[in-house]
C-alpha atoms as a PDB file:
ATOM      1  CA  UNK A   1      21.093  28.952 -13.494  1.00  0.00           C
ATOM      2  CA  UNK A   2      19.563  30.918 -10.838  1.00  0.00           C
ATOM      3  CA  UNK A   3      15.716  31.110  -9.832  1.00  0.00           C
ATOM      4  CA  UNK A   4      16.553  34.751  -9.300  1.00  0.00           C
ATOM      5  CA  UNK A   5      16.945  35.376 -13.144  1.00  0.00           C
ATOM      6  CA  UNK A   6      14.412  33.660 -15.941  1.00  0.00           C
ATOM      7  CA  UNK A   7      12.273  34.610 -18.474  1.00  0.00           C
ATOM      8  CA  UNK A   8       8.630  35.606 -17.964  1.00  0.00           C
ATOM      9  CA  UNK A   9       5.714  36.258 -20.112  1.00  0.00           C
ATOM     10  CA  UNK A  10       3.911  39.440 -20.139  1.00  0.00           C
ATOM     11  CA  UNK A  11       0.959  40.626 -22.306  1.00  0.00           C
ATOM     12  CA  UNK A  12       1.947  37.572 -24.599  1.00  0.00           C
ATOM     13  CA  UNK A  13       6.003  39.172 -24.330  1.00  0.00           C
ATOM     14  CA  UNK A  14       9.090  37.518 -23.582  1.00  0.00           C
ATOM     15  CA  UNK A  15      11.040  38.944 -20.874  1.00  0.00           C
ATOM     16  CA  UNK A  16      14.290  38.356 -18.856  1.00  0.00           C
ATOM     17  CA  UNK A  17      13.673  39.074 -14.948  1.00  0.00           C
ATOM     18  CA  UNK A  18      16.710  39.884 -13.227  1.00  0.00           C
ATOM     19  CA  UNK A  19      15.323  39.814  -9.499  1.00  0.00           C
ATOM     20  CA  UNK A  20      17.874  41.325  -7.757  1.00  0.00           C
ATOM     21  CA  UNK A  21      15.711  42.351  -4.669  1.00  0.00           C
ATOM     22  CA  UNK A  22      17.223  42.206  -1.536  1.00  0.00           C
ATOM     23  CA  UNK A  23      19.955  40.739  -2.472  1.00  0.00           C
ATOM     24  CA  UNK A  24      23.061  40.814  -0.059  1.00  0.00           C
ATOM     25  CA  UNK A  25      26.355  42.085  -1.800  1.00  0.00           C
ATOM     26  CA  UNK A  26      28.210  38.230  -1.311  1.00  0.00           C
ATOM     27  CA  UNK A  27      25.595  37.420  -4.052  1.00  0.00           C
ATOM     28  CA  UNK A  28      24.685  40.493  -6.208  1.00  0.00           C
ATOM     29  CA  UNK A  29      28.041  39.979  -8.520  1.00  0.00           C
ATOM     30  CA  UNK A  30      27.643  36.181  -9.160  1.00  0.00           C
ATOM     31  CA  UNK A  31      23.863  36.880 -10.028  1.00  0.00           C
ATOM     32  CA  UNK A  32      24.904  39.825 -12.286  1.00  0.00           C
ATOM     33  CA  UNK A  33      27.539  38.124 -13.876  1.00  0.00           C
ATOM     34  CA  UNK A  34      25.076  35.140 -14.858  1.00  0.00           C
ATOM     35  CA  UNK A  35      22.899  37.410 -16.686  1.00  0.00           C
ATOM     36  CA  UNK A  36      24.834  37.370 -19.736  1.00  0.00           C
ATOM     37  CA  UNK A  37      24.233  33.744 -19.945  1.00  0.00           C
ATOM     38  CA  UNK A  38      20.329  34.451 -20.682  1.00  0.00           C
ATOM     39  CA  UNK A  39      20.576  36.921 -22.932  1.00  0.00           C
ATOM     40  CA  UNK A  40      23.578  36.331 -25.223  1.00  0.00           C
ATOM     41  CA  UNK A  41      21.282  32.917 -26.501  1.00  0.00           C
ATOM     42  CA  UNK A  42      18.793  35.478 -28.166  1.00  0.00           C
ATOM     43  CA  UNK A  43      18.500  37.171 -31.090  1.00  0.00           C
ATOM     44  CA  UNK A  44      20.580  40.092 -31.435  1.00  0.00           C
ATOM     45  CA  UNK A  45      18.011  43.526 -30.390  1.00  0.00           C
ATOM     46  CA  UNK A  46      15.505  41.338 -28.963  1.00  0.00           C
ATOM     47  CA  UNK A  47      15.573  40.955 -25.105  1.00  0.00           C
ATOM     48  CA  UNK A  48      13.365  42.876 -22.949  1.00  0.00           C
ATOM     49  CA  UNK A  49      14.681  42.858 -19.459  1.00  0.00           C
ATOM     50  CA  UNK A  50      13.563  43.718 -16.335  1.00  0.00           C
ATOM     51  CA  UNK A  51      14.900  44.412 -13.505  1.00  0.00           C
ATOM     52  CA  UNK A  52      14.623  44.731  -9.875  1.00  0.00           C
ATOM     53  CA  UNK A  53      17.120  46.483  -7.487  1.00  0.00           C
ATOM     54  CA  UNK A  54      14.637  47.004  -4.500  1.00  0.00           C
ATOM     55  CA  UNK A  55      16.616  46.395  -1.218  1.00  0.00           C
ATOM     56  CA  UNK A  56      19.434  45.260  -3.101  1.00  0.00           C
ATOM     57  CA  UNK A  57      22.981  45.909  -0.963  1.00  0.00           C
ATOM     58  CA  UNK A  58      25.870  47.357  -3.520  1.00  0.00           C
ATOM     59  CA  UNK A  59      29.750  47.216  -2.872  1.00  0.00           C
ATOM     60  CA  UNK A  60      32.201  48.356  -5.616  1.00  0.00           C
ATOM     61  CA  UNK A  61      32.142  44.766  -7.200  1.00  0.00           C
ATOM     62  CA  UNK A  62      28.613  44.859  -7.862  1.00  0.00           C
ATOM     63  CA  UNK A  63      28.555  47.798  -9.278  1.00  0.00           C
ATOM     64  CA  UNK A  64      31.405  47.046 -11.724  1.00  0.00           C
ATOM     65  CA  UNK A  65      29.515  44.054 -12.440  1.00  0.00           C
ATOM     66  CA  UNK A  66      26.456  45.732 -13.285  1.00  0.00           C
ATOM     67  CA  UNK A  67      28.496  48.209 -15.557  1.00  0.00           C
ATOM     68  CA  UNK A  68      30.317  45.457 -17.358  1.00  0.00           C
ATOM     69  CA  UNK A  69      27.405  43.748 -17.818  1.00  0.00           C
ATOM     70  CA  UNK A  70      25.303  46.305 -19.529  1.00  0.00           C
ATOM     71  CA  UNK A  71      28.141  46.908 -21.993  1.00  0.00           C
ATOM     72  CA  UNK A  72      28.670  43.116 -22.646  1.00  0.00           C
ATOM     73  CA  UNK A  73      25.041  42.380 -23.688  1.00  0.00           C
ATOM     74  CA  UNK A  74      24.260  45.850 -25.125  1.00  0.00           C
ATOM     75  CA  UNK A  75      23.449  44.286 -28.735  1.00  0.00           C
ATOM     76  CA  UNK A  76      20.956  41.741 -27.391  1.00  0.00           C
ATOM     77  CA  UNK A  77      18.639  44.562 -25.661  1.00  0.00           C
ATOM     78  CA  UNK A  78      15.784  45.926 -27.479  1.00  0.00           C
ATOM     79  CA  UNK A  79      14.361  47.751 -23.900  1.00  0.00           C
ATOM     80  CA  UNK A  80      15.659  48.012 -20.262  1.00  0.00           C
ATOM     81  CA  UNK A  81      13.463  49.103 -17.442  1.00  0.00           C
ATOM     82  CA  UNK A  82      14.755  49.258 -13.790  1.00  0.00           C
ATOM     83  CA  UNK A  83      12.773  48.981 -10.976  1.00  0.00           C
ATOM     84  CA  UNK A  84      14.476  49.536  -7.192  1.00  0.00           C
ATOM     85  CA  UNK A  85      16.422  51.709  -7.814  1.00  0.00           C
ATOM     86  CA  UNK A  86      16.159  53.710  -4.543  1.00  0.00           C
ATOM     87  CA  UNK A  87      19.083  51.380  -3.170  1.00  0.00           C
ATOM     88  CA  UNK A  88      21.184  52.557  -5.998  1.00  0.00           C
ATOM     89  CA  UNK A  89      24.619  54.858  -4.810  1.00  0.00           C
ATOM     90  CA  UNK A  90      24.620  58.481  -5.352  1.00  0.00           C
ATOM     91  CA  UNK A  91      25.081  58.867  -8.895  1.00  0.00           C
ATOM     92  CA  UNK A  92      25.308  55.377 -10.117  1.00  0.00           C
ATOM     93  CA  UNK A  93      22.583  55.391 -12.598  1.00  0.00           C
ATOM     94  CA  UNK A  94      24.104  58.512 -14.599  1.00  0.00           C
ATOM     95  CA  UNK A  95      27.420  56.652 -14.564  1.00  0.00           C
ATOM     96  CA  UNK A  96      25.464  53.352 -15.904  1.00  0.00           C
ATOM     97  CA  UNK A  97      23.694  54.774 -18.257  1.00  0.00           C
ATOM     98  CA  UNK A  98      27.219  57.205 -19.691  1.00  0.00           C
ATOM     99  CA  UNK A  99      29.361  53.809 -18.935  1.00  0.00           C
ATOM    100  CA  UNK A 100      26.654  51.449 -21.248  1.00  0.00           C
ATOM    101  CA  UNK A 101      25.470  53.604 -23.944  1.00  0.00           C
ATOM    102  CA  UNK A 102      21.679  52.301 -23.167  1.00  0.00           C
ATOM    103  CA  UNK A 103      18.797  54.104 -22.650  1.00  0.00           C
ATOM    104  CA  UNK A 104      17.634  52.745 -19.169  1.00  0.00           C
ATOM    105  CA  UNK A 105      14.177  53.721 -17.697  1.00  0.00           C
ATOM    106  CA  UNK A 106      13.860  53.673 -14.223  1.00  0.00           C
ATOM    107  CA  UNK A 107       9.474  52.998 -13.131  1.00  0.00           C
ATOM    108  CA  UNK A 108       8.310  52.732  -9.360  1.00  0.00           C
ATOM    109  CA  UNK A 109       6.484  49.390 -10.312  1.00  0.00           C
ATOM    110  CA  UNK A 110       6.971  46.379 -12.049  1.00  0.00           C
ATOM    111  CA  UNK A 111       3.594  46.543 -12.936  1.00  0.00           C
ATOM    112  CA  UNK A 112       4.731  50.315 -15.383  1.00  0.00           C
ATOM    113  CA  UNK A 113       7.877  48.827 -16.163  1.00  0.00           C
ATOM    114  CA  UNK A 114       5.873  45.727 -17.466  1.00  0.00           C
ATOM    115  CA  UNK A 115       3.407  47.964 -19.453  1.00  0.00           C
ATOM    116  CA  UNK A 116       6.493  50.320 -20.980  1.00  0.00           C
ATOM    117  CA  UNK A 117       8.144  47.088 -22.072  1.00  0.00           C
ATOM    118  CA  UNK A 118       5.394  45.719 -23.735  1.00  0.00           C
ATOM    119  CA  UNK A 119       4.738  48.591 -25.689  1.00  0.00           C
ATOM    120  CA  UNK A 120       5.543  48.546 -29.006  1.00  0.00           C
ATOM    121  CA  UNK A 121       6.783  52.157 -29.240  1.00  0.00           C
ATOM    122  CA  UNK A 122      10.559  52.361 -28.234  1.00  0.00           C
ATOM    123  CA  UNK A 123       9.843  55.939 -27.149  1.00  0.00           C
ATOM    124  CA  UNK A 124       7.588  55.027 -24.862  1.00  0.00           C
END
């Protein structure tokens, strides 16, 4: 398993942190592609997840992977939040979001996503 993706504890929460930050294309699928791995282990509706696209370089692969993915382990998520998402290709995160079926908030820190995740209100 990679360092880049491991659980963390927040606010006495468990969540996945998919640290995807400045990661060069030759390894953004493989590190996608591993997330499944972490999550499909858990309870079904239970994973908080986190992550990080800041600086992250895209090419169509990664972005399929990142699609794929999010439909994959769709029943394990209880809350997404993305962070770094100012790397992201014109109109990527509408097509995620349409492509998945998951509500996926985008914050400008980890520090809100950490808070929004932690919450106990879904709506949040």
């Amino acid at each position: 398993m990679d360092e880049r993706i491991h659980f963390i504890y927040h606010q006495g929460k468990k969540i996945l942190l998919v640290d995807l930050s400045k990661c060069p294309a030759s390894e953004f699928e493989r590190l996608v592609r591993q997330v499944p791995d972490h999550v499909m282990v858990q309870p079904l509706g239970s994973v908080l997840v986190l992550t990080d696209f800041a600086g992250a370089v895209f090419n169509r692969d990664a972005i399929r992977a990142v699609k794929e993915t999010a439909v994959f382990d769709k029943p394990y998520i209880k809350k997404s939040a993305l962070v770094g998402t100012e790397t992201f290709p014109k109109d990527f995160y509408e097509e995620l979001k349409s492509f998945s079926r998951r509500d996926l908030r985008i914050f400008r820190s980890r520090d809100e996503a950490l808070a929004w995740l932690v919450a106990d209100s879904v709506d949040g």
